[in-house]
C-alpha atoms as a PDB file:
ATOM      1  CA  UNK A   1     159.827 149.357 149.559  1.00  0.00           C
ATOM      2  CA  UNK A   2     159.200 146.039 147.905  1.00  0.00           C
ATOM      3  CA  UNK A   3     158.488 145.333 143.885  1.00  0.00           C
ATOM      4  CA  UNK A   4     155.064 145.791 143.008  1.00  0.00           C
ATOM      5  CA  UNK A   5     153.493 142.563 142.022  1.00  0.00           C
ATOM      6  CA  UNK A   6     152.588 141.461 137.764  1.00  0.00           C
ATOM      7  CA  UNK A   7     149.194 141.133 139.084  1.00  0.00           C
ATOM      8  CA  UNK A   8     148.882 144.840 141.094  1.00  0.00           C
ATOM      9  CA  UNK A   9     146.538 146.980 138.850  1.00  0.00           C
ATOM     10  CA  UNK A  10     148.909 150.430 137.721  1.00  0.00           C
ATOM     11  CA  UNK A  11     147.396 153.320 138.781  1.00  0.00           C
ATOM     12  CA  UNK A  12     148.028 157.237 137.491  1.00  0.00           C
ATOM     13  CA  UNK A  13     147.034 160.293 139.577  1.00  0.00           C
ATOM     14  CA  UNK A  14     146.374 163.433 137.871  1.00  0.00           C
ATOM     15  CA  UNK A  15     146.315 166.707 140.256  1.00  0.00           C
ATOM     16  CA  UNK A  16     149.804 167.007 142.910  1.00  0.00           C
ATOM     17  CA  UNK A  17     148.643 169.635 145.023  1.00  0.00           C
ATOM     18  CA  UNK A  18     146.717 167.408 148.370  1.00  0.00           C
ATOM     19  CA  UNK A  19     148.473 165.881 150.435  1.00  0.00           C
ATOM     20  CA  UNK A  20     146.380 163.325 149.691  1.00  0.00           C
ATOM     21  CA  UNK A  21     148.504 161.960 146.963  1.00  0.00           C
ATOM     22  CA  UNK A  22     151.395 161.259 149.245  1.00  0.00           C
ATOM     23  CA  UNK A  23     149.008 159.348 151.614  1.00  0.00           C
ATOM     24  CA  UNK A  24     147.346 157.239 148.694  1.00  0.00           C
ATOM     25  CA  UNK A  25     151.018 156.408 147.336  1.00  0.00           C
ATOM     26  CA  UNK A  26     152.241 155.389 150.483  1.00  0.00           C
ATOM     27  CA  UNK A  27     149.093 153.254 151.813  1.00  0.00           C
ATOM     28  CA  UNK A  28     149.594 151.363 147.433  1.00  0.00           C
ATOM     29  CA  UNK A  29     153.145 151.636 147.180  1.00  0.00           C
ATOM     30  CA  UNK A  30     155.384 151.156 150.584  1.00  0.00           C
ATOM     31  CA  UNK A  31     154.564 147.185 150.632  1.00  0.00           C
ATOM     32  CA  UNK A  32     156.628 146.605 154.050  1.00  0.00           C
ATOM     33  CA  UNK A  33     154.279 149.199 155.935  1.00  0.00           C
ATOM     34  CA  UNK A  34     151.925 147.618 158.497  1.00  0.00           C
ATOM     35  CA  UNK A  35     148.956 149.675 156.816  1.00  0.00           C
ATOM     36  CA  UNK A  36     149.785 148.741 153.194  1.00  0.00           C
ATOM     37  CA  UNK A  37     146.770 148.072 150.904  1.00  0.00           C
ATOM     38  CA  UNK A  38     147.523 145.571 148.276  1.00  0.00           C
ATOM     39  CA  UNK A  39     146.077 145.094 144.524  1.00  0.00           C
ATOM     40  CA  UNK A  40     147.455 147.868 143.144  1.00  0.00           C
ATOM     41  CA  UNK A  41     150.691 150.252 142.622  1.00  0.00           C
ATOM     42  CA  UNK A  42     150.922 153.789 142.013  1.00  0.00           C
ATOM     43  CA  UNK A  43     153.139 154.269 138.719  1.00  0.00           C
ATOM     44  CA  UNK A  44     152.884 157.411 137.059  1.00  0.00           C
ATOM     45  CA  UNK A  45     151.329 160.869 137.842  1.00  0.00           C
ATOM     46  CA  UNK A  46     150.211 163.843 135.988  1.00  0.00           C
ATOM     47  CA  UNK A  47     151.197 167.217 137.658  1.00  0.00           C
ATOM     48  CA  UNK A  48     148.006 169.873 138.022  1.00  0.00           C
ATOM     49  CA  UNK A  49     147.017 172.622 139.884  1.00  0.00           C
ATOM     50  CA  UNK A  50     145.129 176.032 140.151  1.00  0.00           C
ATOM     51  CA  UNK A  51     146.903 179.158 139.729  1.00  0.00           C
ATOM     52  CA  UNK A  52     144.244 181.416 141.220  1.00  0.00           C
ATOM     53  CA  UNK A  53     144.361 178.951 144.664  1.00  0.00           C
ATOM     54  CA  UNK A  54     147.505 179.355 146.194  1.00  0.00           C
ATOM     55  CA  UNK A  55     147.022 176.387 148.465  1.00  0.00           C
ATOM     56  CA  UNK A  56     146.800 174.283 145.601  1.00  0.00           C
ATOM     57  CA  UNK A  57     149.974 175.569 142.782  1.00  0.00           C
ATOM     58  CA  UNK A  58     152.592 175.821 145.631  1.00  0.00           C
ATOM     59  CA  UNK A  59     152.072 172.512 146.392  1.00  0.00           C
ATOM     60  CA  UNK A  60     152.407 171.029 143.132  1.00  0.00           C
ATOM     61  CA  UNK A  61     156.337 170.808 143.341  1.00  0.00           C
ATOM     62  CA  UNK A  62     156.975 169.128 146.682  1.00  0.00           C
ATOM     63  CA  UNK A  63     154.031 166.833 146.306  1.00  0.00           C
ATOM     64  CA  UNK A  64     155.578 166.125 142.903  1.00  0.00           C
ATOM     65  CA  UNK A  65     158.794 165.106 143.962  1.00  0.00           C
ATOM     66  CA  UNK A  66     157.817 163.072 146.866  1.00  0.00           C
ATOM     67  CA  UNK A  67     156.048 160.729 144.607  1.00  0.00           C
ATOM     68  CA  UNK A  68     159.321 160.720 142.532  1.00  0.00           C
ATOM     69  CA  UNK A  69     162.069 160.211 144.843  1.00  0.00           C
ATOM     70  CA  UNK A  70     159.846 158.473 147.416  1.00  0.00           C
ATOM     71  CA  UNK A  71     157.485 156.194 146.037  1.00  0.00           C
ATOM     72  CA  UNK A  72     159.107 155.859 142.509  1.00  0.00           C
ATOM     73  CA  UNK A  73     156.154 157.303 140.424  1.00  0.00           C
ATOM     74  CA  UNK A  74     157.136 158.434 136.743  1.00  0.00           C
ATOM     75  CA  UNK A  75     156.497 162.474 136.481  1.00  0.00           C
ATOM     76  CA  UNK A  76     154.507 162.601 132.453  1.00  0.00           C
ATOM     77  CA  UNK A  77     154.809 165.294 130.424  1.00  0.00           C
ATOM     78  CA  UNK A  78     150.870 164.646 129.393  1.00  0.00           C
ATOM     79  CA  UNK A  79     147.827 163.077 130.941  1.00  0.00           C
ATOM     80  CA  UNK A  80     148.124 161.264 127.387  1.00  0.00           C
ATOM     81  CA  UNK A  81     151.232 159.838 127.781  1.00  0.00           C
ATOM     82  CA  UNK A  82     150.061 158.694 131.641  1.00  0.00           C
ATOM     83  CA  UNK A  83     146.842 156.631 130.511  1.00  0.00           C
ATOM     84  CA  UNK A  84     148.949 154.629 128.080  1.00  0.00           C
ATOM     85  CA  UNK A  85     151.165 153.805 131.115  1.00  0.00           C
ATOM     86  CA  UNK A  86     147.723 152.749 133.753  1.00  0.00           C
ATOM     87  CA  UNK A  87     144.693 150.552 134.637  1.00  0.00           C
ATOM     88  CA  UNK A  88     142.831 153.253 136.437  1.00  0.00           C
ATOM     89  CA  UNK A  89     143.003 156.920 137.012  1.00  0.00           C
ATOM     90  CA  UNK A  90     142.556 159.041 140.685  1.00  0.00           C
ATOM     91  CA  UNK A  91     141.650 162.608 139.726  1.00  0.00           C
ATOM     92  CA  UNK A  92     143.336 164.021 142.596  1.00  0.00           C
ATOM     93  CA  UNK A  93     142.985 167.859 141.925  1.00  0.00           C
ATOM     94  CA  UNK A  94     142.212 169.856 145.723  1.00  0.00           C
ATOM     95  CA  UNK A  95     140.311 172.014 143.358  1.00  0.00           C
ATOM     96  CA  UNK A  96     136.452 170.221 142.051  1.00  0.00           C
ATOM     97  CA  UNK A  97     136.316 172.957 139.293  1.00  0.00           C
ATOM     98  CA  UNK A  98     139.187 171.072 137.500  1.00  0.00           C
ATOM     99  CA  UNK A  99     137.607 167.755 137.773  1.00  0.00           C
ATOM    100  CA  UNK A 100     135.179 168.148 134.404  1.00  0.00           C
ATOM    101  CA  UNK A 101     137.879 169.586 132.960  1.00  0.00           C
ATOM    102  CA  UNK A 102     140.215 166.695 133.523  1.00  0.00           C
ATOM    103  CA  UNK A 103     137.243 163.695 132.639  1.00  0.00           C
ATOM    104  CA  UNK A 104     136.840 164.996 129.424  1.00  0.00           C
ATOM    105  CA  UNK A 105     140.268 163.723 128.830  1.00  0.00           C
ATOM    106  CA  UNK A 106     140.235 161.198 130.878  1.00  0.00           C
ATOM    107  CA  UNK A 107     137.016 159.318 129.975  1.00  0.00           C
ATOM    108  CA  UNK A 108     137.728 158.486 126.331  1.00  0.00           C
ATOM    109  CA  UNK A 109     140.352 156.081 127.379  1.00  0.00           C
ATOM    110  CA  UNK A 110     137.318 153.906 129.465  1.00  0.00           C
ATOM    111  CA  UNK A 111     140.032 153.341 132.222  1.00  0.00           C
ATOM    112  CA  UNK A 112     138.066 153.410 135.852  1.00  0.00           C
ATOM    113  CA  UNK A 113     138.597 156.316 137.155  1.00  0.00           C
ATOM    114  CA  UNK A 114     138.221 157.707 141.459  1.00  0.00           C
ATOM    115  CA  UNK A 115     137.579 161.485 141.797  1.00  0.00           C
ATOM    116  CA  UNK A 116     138.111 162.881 145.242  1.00  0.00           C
ATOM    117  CA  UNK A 117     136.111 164.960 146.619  1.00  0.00           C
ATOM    118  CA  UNK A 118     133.666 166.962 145.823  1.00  0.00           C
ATOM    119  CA  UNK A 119     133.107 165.105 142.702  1.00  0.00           C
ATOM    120  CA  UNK A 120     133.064 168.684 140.650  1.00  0.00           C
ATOM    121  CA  UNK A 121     132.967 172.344 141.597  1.00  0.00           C
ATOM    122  CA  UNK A 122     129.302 172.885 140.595  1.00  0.00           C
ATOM    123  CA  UNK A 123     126.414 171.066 141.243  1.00  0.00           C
ATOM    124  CA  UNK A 124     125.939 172.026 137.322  1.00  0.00           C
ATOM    125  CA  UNK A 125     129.426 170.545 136.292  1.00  0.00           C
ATOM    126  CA  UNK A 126     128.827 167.414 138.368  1.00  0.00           C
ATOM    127  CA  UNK A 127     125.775 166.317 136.151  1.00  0.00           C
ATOM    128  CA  UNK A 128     128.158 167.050 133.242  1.00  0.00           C
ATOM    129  CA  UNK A 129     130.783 164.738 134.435  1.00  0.00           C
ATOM    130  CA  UNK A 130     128.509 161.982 135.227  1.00  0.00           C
ATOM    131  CA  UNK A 131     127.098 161.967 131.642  1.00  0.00           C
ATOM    132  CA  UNK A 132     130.232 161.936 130.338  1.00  0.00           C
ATOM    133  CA  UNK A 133     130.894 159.129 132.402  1.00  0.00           C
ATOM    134  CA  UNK A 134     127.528 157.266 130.706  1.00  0.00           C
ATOM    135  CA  UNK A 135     128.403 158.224 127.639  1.00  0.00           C
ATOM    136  CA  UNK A 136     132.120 156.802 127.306  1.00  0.00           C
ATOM    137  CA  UNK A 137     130.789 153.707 129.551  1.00  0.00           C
ATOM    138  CA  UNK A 138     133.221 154.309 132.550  1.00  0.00           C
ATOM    139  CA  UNK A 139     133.037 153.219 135.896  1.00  0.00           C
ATOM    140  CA  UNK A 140     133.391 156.093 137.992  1.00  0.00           C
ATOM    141  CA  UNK A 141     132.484 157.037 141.603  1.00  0.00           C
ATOM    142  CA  UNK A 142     134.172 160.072 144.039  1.00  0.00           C
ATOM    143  CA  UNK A 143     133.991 160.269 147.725  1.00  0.00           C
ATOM    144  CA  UNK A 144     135.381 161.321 150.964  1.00  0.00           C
ATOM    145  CA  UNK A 145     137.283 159.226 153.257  1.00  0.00           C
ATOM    146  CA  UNK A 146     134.901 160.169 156.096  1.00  0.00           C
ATOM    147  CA  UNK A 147     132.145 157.985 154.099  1.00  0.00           C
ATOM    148  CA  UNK A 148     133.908 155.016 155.158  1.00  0.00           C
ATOM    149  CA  UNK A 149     135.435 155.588 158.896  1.00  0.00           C
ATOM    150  CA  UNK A 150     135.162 151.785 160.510  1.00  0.00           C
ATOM    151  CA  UNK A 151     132.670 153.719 163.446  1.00  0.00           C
ATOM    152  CA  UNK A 152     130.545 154.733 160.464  1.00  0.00           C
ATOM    153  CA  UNK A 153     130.837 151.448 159.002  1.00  0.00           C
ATOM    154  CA  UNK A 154     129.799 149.239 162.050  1.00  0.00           C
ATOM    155  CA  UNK A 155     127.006 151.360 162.864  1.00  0.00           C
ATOM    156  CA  UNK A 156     125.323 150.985 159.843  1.00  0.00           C
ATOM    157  CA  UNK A 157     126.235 146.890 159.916  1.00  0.00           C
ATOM    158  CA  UNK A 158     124.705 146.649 162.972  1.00  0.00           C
ATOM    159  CA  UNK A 159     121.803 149.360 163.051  1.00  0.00           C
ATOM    160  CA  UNK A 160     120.775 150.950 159.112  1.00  0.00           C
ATOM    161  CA  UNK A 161     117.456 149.464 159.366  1.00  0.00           C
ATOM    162  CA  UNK A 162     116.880 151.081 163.070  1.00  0.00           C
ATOM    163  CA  UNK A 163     118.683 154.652 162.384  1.00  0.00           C
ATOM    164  CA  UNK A 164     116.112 157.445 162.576  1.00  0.00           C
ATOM    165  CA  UNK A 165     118.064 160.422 162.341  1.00  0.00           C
ATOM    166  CA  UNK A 166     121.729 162.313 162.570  1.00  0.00           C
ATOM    167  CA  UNK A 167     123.674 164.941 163.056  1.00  0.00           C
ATOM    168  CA  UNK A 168     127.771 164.896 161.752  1.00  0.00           C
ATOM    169  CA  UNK A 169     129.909 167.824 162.360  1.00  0.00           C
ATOM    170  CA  UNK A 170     133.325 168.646 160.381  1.00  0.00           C
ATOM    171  CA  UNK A 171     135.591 171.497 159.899  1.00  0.00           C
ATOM    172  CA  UNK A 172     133.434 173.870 156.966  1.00  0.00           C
ATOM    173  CA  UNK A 173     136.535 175.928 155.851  1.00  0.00           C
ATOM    174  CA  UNK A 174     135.294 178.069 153.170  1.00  0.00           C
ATOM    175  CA  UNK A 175     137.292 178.998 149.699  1.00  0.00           C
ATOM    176  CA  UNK A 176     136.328 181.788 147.573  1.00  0.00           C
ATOM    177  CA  UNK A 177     136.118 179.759 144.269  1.00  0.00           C
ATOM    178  CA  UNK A 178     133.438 177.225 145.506  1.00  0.00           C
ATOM    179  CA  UNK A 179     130.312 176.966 146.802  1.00  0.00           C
ATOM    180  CA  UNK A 180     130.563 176.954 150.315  1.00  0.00           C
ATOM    181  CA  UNK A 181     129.867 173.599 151.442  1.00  0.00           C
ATOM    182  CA  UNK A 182     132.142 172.185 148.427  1.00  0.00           C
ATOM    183  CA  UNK A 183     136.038 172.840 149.890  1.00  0.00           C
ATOM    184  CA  UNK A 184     135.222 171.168 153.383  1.00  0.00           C
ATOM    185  CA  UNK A 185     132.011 170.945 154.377  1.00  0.00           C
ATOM    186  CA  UNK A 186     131.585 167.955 151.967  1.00  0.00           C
ATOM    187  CA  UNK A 187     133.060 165.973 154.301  1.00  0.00           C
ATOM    188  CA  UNK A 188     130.494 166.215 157.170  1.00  0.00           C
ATOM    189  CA  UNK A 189     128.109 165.858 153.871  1.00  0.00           C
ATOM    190  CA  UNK A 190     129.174 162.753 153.139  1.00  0.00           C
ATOM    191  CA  UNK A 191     129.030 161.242 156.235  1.00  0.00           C
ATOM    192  CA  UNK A 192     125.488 162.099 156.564  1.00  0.00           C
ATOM    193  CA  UNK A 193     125.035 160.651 153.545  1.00  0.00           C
ATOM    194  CA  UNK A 194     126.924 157.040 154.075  1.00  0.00           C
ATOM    195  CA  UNK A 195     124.789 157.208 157.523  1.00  0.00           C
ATOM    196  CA  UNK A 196     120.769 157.957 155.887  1.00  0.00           C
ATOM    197  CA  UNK A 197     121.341 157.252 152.541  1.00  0.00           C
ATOM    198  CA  UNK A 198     119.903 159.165 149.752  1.00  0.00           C
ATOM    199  CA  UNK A 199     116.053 160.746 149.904  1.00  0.00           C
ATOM    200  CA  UNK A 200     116.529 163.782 151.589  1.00  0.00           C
ATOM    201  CA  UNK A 201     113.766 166.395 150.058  1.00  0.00           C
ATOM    202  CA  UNK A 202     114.515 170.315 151.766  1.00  0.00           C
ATOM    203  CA  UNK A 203     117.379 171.783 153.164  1.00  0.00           C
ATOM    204  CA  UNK A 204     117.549 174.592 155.499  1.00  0.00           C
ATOM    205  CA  UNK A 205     120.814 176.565 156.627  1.00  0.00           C
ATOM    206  CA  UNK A 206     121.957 179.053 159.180  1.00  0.00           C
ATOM    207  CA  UNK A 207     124.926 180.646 159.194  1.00  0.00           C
ATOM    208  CA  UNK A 208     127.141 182.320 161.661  1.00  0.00           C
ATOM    209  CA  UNK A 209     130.453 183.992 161.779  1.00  0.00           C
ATOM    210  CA  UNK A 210     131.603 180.849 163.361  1.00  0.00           C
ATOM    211  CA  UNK A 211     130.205 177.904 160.882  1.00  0.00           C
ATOM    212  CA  UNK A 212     126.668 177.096 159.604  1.00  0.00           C
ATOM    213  CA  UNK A 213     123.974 174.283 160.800  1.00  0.00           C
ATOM    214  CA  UNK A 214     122.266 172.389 157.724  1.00  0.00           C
ATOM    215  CA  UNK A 215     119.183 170.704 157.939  1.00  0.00           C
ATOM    216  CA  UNK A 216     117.573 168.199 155.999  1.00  0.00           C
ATOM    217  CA  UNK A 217     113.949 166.280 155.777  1.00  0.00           C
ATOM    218  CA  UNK A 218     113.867 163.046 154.249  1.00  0.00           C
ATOM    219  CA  UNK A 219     111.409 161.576 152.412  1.00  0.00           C
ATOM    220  CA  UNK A 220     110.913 158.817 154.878  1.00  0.00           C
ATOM    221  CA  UNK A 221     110.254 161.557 158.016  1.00  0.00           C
ATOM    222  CA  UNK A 222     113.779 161.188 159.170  1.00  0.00           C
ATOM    223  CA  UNK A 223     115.904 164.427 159.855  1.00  0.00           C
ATOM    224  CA  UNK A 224     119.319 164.644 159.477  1.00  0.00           C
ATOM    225  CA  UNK A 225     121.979 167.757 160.462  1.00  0.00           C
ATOM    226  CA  UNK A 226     125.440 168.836 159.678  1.00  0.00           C
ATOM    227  CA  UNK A 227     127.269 171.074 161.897  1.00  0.00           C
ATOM    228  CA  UNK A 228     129.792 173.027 159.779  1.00  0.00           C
ATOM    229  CA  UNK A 229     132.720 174.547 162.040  1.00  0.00           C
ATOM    230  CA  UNK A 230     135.022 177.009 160.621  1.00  0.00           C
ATOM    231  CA  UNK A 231     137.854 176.453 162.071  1.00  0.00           C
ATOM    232  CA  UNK A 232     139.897 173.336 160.591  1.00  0.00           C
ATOM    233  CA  UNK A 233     140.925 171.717 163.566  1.00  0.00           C
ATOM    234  CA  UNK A 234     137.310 170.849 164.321  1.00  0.00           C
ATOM    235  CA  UNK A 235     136.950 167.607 165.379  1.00  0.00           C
ATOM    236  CA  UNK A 236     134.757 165.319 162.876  1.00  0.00           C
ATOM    237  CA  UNK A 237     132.016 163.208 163.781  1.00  0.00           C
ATOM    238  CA  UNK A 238     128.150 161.796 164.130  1.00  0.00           C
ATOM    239  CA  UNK A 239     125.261 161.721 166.243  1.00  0.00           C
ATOM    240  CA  UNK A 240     123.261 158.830 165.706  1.00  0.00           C
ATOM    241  CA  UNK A 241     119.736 158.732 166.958  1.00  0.00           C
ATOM    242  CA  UNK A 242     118.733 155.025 167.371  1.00  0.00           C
ATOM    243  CA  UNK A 243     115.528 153.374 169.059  1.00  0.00           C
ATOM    244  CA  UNK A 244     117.534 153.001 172.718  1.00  0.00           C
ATOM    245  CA  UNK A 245     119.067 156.204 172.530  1.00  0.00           C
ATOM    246  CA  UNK A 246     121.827 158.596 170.949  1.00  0.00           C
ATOM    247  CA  UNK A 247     125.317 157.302 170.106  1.00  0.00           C
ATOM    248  CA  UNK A 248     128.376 159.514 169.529  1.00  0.00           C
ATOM    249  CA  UNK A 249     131.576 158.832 167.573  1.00  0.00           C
ATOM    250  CA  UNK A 250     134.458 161.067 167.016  1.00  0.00           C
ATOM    251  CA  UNK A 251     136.317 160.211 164.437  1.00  0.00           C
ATOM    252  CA  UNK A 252     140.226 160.651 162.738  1.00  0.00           C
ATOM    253  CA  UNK A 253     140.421 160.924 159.745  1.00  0.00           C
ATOM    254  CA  UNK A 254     141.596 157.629 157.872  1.00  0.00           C
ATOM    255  CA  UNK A 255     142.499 157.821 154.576  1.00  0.00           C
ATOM    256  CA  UNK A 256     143.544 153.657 154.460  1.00  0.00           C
ATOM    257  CA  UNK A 257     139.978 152.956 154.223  1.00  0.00           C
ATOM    258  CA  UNK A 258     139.011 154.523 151.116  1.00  0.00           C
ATOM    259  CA  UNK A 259     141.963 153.243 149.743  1.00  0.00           C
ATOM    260  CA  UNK A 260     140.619 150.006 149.984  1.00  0.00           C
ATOM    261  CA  UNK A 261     137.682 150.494 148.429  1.00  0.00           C
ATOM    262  CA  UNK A 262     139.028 152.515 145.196  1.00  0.00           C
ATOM    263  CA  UNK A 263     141.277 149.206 144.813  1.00  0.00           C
ATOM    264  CA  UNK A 264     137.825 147.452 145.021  1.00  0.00           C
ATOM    265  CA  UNK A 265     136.382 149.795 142.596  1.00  0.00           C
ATOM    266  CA  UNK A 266     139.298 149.367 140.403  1.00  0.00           C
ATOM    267  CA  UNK A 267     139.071 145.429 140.314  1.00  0.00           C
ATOM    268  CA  UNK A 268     135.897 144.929 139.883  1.00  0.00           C
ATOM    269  CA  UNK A 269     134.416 148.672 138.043  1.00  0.00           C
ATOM    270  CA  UNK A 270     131.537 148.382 140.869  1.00  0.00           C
ATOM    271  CA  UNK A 271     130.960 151.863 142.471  1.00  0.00           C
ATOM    272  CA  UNK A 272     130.123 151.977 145.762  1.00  0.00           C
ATOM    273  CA  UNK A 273     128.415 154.616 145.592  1.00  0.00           C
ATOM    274  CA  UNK A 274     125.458 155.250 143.058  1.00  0.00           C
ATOM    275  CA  UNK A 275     125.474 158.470 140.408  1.00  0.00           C
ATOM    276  CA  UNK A 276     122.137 159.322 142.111  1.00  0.00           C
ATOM    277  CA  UNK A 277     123.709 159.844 145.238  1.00  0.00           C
ATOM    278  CA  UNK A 278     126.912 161.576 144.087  1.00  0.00           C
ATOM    279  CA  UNK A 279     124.511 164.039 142.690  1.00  0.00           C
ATOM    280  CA  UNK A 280     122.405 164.643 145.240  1.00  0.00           C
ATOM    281  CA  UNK A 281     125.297 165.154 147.686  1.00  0.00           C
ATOM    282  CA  UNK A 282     126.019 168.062 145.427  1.00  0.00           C
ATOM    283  CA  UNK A 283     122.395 169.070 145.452  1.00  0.00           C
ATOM    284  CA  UNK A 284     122.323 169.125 148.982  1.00  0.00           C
ATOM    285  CA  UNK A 285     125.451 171.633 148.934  1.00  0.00           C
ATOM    286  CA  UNK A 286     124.171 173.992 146.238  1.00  0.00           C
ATOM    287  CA  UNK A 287     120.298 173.660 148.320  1.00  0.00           C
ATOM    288  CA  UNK A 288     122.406 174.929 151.734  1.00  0.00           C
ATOM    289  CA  UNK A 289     123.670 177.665 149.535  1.00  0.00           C
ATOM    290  CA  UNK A 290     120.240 178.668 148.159  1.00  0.00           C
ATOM    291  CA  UNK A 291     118.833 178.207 151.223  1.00  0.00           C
ATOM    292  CA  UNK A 292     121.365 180.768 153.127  1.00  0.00           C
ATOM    293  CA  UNK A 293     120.523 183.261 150.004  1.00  0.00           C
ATOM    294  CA  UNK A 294     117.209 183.245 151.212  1.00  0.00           C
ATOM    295  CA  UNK A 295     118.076 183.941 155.070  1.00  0.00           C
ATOM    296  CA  UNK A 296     117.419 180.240 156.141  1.00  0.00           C
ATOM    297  CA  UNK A 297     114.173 179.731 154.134  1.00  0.00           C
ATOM    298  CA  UNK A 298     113.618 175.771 153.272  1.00  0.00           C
ATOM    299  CA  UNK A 299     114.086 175.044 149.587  1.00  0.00           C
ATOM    300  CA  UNK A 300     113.738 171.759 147.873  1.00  0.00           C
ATOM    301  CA  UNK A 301     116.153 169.521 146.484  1.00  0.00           C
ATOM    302  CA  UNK A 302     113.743 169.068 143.210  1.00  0.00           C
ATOM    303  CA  UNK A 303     113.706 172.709 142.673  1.00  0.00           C
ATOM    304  CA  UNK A 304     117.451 172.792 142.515  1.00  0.00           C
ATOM    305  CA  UNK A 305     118.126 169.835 140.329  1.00  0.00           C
ATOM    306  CA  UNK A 306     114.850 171.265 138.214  1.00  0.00           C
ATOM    307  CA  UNK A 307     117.457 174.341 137.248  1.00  0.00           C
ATOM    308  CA  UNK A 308     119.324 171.566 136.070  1.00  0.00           C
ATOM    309  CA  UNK A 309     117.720 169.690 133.713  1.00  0.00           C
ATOM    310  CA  UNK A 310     115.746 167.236 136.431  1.00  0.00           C
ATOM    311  CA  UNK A 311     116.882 163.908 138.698  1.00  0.00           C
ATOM    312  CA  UNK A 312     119.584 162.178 136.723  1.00  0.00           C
ATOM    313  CA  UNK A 313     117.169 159.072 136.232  1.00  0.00           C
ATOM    314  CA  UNK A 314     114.668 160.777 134.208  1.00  0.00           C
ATOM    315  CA  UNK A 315     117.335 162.000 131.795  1.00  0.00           C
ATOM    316  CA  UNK A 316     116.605 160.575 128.057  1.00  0.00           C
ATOM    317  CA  UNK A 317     119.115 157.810 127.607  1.00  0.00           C
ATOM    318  CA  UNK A 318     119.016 157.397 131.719  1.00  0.00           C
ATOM    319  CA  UNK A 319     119.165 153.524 132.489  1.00  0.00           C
END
C-alpha cells in the first residue's frame, strides 16, 4: 500500500460493524489495487455499534482491527478526538437508529459528512437529521450503492426522458428494530428512486411469508414497483419499461461506485442527491409500512409526511 498523497482529503468513519468499512478503506486506501479510487485516504475511525443487534456489536472488533493492521487507520478513543484528525466524516453505523444520534455530534464541526444507508431509522428521525444538517450548514447526503450501479447509470444517460415506469427487486431482509423496508429493502428503494426520480404520491404493499410487492403512483402517471425478497441471496435488479419495450438488468453489487461519488461529495460539498429526495425515500418506506397496517389499502405520501410536520420545503426557514 502506497503513501497517501498531501493533497488526498482525510477521512474518519464512525460505526465498525458493516463490512462496508473494510470495502470503503480498501477501494481509498490500497493505492496499488486496480479498483483504487483516488482523492482521499481513510485515517482514523471511531468504533460503534448496537448492543441489542447482534449482527452489528460482534462485528465491531474484527472490523476494527482490519482497518488497523490492514489499512493503517488510527482506532480514537472519541468521535471528538477523530474530527480534529479529518476533512469529512462516513457515518458508517449498520444500524439507521444511531445515525441522529451520531450527527448531533458530528454536525457542529461543519465537516461533510456521507451517511449510509437508510439515512436514519425513522422516517421521523430522518427529518431531524436533515435540519440539523441546515442548521449547522453541512453538506450532507446518504445513499445506497445500488443508486449508482453503471447499468442504472447508462440507462438513465441514454433514456430518463423516455422511462415510463419500473419495477427493481432486492433482498428485503427484515430486522426487528426497524421499519421493515429500512434494514434491506432500501436498497431496491433506492434504485427505484435513482431510476424515476422523486414525485411518487401513494404507495400500496402486499406482503407474503416470502417478501412484499410495493407499489407506487407518481405524480406524472408513471408507476413504479419494488419486489422485496426475503431471502438475502436474492438477486438485485430493474425492470425498465421504455417506449420500444422492457429492459432487464441484474446487477452485483458494487460498492467502488459510490465511493467515487462520496469523494466527489467530499471535494466539492455538492450532494448528489437532494434532502427532498432522501426524505421521501424514507416516506416511501414508512407509507409501505402504513400501507401493510391497513391490509394493502393505498395511502399517500402527504398524509405521512403531514404526521410529520409537512414536505421539508415548506418548513419555516426552508430555502
Amino acid at each position: 500500500m502506497k503513501s497517501a498523497l498531501p493533497s488526498d482529503l482525510r477521512i474518519g468513519i464512525i460505526g465498525l460493524d458493516t463490512s462496508h468499512v473494510v470495502q470503503f478503506s480498501r477501494l481509498l486506501n490500497d493505492q496499488g489495487s486496480a479498483d483504487h479510487v483516488a482523492g482521499a485516504v481513510v485515517v482514523a475511525a471511531f468504533k460503534s455499534g448496537s448492543p441489542d443487534i447482534e449482527r452489528s456489536i460482534s462485528r465491531v472488533p474484527g472490523f476494527a482491527a482490519e482497518l488497523a493492521g490492514r489499512y493503517g487507520v488510527r482506532l480514537c478513543v472519541t468521535i471528538e478526538e477523530m474530527l480534529a484528525q479529518v476533512d469529512a466524516v462516513m457515518i458508517e453505523n449498520v444500524d439507521g437508529r444511531k445515525h441522529l444520534e451520531i450527527a448531533k455530534a458530528v454536525f457542529p464541526s461543519r465537516k461533510p459528512v456521507f451517511i449510509d444507508k437508510p439515512l436514519a431509522g425513522t422516517l421521523g428521525q430522518g427529518i431531524e437529521l436533515m435540519r440539523l444538517a441546515e442548521q449547522h450548514r453541512v453538506a450532507c447526503f446518504s445513499a445506497s450503492s445500488l443508486r449508482f450501479a453503471p447499468a442504472i447509470v447508462s440507462l438513465l444517460r441514454e433514456e430518463r426522458n423516455t422511462l415510463r415506469g419500473a419495477t427493481t427487486f432486492s433482498p428485503c431482509e427484515l430486522e426487528p428494530h426497524h421499519p421493515d423496508l429500512f434494514w434491506y429493502g432500501v436498497h431496491g428503494v433506492e434504485m427505484l428512486y435513482a431510476l424515476l426520480g422523486p414525485g411518487c404520491e401513494t404507495v400500496s404493499r402486499v406482503q407474503t411469508a416470502g417478501g412484499d410487492v410495493v407499489t407506487g403512483r407518481w405524480s406524472d402517471g408513471r408507476s413504479g414497483v419494488f419486489h422485496g425478497d426475503r431471502d438475502l441471496n436474492a438477486d438485485y435488479g430493474y425492470e425498465a419499461v421504455l417506449p420500444d419495450g422492457v429492459t432487464k438488468e441484474n446487477i452485483k453489487p458494487d460498492h467502488g461506485p459510490l465511493v467515487c461519488e462520496i469523494v466527489t461529495f467530499f471535494q466539492t460539498q455538492k450532494a448528489p442527491v437532494s434532502p427532498e429526495e432522501m426524505i421521501e425515500v424514507l416516506t416511501f418506506m414508512e407509507a409501505a409500512d402504513e400501507s401493510r397496517r391497513r391490509g394493502g389499502a393505498v395511502v399517500s405520501l402527504n398524509e405521512i409526511l403531514d404526521l410529520h410536520g409537512g414536505p421539508l420545503a415548506a418548513r419555516p426557514g426552508s430555502t
